[in-house]
Protein backbone atom coordinates (compact mmCIF):
# COMPACT_ATOMS: atom_id res chain seq x y z
CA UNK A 1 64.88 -46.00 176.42
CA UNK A 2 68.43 -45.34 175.00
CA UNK A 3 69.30 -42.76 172.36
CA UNK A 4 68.29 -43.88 169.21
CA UNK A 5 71.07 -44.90 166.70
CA UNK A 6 69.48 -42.47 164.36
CA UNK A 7 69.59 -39.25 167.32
CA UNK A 8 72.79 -41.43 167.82
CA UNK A 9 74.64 -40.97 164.26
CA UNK A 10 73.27 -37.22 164.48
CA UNK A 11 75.26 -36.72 168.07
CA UNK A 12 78.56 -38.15 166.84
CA UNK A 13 78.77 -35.18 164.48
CA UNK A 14 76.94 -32.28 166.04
CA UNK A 15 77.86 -33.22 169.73
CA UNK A 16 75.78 -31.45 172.56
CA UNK A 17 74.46 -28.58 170.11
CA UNK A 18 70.51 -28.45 169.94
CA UNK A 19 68.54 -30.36 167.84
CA UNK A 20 65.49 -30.11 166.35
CA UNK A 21 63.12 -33.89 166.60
CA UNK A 22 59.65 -34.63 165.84
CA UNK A 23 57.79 -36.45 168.63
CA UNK A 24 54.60 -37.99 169.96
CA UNK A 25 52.24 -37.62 173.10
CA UNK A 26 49.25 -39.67 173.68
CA UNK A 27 46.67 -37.74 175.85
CA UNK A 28 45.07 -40.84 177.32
CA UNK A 29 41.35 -40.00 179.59
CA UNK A 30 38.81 -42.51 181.12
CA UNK A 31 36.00 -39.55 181.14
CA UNK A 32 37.71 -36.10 182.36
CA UNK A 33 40.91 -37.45 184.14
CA UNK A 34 44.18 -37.72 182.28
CA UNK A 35 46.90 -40.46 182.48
CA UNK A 36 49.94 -38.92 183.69
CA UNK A 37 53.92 -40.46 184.32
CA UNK A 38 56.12 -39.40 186.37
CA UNK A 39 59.59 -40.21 184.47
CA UNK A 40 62.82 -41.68 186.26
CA UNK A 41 65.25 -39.06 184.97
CA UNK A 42 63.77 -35.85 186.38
CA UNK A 43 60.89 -37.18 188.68
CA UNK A 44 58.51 -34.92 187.01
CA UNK A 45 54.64 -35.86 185.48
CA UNK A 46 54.16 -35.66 181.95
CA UNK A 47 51.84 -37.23 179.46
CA UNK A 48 53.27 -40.18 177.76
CA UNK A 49 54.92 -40.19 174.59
CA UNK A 50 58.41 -40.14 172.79
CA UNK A 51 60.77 -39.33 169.23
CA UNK A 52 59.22 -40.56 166.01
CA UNK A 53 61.85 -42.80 164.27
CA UNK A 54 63.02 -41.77 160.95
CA UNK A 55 60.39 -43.40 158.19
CA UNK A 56 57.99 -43.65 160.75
CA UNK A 57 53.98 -42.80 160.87
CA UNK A 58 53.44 -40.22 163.77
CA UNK A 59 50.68 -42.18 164.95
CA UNK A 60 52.60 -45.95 164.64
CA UNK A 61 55.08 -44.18 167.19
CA UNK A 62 52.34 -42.87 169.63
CA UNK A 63 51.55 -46.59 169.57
CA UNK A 64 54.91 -47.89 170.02
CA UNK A 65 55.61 -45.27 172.89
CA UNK A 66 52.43 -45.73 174.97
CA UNK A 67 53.41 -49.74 174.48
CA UNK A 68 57.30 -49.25 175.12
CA UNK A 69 56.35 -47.09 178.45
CA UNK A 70 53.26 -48.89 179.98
CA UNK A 71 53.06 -52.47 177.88
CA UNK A 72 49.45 -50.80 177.10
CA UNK A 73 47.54 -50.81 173.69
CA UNK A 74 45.86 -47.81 172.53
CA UNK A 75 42.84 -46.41 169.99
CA UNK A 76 43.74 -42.86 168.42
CA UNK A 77 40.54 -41.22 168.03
CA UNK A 78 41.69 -37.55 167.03
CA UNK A 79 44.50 -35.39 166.85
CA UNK A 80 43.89 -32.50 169.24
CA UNK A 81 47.08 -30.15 168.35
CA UNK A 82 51.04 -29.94 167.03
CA UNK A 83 53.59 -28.12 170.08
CA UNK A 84 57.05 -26.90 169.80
CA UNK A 85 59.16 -23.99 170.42
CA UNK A 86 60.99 -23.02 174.18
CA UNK A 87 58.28 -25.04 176.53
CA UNK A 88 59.84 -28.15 174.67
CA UNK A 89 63.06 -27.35 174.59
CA UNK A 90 65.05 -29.86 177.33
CA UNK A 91 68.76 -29.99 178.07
CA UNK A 92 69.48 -33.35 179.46
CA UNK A 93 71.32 -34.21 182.62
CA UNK A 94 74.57 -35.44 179.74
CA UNK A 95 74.00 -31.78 178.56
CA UNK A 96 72.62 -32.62 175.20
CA UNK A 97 70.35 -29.97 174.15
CA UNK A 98 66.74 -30.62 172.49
CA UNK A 99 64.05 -29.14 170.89
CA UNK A 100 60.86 -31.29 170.34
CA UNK A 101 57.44 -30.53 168.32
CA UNK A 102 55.19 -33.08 169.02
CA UNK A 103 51.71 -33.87 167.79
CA UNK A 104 49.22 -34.54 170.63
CA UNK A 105 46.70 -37.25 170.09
CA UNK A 106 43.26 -38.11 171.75
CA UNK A 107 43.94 -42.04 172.70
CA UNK A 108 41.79 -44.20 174.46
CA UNK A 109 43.18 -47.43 176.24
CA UNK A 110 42.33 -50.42 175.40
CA UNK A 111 44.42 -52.26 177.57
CA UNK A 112 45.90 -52.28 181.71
CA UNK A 113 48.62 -50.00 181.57
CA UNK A 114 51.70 -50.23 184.27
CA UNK A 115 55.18 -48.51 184.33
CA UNK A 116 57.78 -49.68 182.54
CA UNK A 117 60.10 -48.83 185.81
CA UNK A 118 62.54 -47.85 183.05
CA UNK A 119 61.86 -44.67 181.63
CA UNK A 120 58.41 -44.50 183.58
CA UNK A 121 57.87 -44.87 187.81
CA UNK A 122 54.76 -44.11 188.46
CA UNK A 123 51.52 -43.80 186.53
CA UNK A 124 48.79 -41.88 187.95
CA UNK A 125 44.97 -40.49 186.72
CA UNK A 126 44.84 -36.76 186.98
CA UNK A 127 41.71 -34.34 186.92
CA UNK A 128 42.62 -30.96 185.12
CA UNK A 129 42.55 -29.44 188.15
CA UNK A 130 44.83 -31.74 190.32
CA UNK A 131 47.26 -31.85 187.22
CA UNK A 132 48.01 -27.88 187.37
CA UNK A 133 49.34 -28.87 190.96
CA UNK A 134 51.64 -31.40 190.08
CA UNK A 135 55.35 -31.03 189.68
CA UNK A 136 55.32 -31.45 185.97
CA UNK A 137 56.21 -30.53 182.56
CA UNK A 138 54.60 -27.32 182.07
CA UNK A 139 53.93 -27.97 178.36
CA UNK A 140 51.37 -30.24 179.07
CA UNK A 141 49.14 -27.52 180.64
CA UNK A 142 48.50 -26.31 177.16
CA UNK A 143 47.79 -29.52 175.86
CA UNK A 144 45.52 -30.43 178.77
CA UNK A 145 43.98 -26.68 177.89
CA UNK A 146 43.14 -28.14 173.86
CA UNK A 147 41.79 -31.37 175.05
CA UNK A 148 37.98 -31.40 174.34
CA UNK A 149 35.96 -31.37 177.17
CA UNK A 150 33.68 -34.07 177.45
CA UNK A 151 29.86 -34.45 178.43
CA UNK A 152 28.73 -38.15 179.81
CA UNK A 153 27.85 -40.25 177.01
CA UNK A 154 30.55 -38.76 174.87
CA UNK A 155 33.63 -40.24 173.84
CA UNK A 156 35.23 -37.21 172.07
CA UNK A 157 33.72 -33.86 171.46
């Protein structure tokens, strides 16, 4: 996905400095495995998720970033934490510097999802375990960490 013409406007004036932008990440399970992408720019497995446009409902933009990313449709069913500070933090291969603090929400799909082969290359369902051996953002680990366990027959505990 391009830069946003709001991250845009901000960039004309500030140039490469760091900035500070809300975001979303959908932590999507079919009973204890996790949906994972691996993203084009750095090759590396994350949960999916993106900015939050400026007037826009957190949770409208986990739906319009799980959608964007994987054409998939999703049901928030909790919010499991907030995350920021230096595991966020990402300087970009333009050299644009950025901080994120996302809020990480339980989703469950309601939909086939499949990568966009734009931003996304590879999808992937990931036990806890297997995910700690991936190449990956390591900010996910603590999100993976807060995720409620779940016992069969549960949807969210």
């Amino acid at each position: 996905m391009p830069m946003s013409s709001y991250v845009r406007s901000i960039r004309s004036r500030i140039g490469q400095d760091f900035l500070l932008l809300p975001g979303v990440t959908a932590v999507i399970r079919d009973g204890e495995r996790f949906l994972l992408a691996r993203h084009a720019h750095s090759g590396l497995w994350s949960l999916i998720g993106g900015g939050v446009e400026p007037g826009e409902d957190p949770a409208d933009a986990v739906d319009r970033e799980v959608f964007e990313e994987t054409g998939a449709r999703i049901r928030i069913t909790g919010v499991i934490g907030a995350y920021g500070g230096e595991p966020l933090a990402v300087t970009y291969p333009n050299g644009d510097q950025v901080g994120y603090v996302t809020i990480a929400y339980e989703c469950e799909l309601l939909s086939e999802a499949t990568p966009d082969l734009d931003e996304i290359i590879e999808l992937g369902w990931f036990s806890r375990a297997a995910i700690f051996a991936l190449p990956r953002r390591d900010w996910i680990d603590r999100v993976i960490r807060d995720a409620p366990r779940r016992v069969a027959g549960d949807t969210v505990r």
